[in-house]
C-alpha atoms as a PDB file:
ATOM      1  CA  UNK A   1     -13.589  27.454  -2.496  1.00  0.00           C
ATOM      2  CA  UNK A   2     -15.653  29.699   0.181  1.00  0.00           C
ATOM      3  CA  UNK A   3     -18.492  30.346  -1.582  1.00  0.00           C
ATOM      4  CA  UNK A   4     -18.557  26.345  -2.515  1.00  0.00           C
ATOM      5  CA  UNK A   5     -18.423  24.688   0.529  1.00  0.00           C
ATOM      6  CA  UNK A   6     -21.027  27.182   1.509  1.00  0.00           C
ATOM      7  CA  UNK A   7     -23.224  25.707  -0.859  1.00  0.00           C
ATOM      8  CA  UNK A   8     -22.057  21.935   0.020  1.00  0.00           C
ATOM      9  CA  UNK A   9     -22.848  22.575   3.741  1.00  0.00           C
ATOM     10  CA  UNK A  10     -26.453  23.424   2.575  1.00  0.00           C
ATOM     11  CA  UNK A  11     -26.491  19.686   0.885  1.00  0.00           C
ATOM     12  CA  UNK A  12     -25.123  17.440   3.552  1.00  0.00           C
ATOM     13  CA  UNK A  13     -21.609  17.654   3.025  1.00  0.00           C
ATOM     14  CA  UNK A  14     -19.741  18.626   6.472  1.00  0.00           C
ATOM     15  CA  UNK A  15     -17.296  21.018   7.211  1.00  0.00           C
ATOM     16  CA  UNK A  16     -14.872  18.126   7.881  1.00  0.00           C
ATOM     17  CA  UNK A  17     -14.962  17.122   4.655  1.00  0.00           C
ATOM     18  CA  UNK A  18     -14.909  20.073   2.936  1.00  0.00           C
ATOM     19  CA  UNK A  19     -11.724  21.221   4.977  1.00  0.00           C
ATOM     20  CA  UNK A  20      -9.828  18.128   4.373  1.00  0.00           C
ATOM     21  CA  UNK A  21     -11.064  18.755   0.547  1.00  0.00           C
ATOM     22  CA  UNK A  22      -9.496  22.511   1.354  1.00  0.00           C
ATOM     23  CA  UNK A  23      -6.127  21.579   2.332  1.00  0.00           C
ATOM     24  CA  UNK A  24      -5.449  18.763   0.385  1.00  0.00           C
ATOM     25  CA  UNK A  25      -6.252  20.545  -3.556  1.00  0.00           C
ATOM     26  CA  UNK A  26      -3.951  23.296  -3.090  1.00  0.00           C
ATOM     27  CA  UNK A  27      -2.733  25.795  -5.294  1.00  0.00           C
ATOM     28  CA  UNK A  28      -1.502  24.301  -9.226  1.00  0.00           C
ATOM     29  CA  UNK A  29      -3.237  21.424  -7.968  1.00  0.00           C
ATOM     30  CA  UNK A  30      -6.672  20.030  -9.070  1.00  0.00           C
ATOM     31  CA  UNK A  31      -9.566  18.290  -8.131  1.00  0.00           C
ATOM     32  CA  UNK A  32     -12.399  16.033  -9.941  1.00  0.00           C
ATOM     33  CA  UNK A  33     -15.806  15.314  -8.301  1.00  0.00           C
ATOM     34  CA  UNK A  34     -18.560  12.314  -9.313  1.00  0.00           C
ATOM     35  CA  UNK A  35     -21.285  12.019  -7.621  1.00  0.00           C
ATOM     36  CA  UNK A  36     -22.036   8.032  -8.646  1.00  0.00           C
ATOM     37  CA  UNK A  37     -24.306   5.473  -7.876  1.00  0.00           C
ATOM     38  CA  UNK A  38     -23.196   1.863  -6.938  1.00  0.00           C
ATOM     39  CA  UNK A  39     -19.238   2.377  -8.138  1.00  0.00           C
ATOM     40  CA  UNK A  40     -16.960  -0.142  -6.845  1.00  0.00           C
ATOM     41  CA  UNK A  41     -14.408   2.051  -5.512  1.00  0.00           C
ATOM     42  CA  UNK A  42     -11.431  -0.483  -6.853  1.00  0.00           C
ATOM     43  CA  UNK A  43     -13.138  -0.319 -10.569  1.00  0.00           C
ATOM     44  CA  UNK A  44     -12.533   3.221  -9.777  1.00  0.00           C
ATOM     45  CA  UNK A  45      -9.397   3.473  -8.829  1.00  0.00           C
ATOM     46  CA  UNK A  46      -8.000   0.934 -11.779  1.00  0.00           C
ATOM     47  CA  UNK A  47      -8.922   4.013 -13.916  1.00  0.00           C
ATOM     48  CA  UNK A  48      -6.241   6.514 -12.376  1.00  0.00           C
ATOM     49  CA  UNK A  49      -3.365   3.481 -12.222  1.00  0.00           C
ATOM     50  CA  UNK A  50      -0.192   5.613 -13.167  1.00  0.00           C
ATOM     51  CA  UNK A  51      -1.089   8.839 -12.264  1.00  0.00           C
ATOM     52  CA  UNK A  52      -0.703  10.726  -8.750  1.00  0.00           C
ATOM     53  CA  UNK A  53      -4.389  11.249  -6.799  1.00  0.00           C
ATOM     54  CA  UNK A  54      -5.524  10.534  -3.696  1.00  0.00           C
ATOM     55  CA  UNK A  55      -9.102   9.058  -3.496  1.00  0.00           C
ATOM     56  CA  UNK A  56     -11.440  10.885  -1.374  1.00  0.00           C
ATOM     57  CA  UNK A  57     -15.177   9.053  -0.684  1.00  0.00           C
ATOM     58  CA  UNK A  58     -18.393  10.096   1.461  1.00  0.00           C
ATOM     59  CA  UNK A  59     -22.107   9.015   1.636  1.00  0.00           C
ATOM     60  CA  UNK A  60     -24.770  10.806   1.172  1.00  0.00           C
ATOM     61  CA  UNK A  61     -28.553  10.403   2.442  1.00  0.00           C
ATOM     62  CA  UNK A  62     -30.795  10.027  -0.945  1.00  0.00           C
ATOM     63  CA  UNK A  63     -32.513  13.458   0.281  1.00  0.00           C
ATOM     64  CA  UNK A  64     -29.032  15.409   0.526  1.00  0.00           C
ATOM     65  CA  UNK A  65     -27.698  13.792  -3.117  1.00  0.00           C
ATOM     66  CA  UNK A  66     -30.777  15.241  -4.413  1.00  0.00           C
ATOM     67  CA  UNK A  67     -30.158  18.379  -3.113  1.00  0.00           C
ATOM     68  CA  UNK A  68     -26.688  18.402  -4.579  1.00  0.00           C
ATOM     69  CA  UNK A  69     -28.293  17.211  -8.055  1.00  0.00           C
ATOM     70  CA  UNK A  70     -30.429  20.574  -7.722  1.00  0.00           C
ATOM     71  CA  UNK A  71     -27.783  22.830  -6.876  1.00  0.00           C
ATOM     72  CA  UNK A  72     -25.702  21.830  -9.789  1.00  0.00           C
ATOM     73  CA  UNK A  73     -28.210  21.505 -12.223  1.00  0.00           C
ATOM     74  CA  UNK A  74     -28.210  23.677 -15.203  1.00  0.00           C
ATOM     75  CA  UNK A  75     -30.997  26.400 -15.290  1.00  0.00           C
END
């Protein structure tokens, strides 16, 4: 998780964030990341009805989501 949010502070995703990220997927637990466009957040969270998660959102400036785009993209 270091080495991540090392990257993620480089795209416009605060330390806040990434420590509330930190404690709250703790060990034998997971976590699942989108990076979307226009969702409605309760279409969203209709799709994990019945199961135990905790819905996490942020914003990002159109210059730092294309940073994170480029940092995950596949070389």
């Amino acid at each position: 998780m270091g080495g991540l949010s090392g990257s993620l502070a480089d795209v416009g995703i605060d330390d806040s964030f990434i420590k509330r990220i930190r404690e709250t997927v703790t060990p034998g637990t997971s976590a699942l990341f989108l990076l979307t466009s226009g969702a409605v957040m309760d279409r969203v969270t209709e799709h994990f009805t019945g199961t135990r998660f905790e819905l996490v959102e942020t914003n990002l400036s159109r210059e730092d989501e294309d940073a994170l785009r480029q940092a995950f993209a596949p070389e």
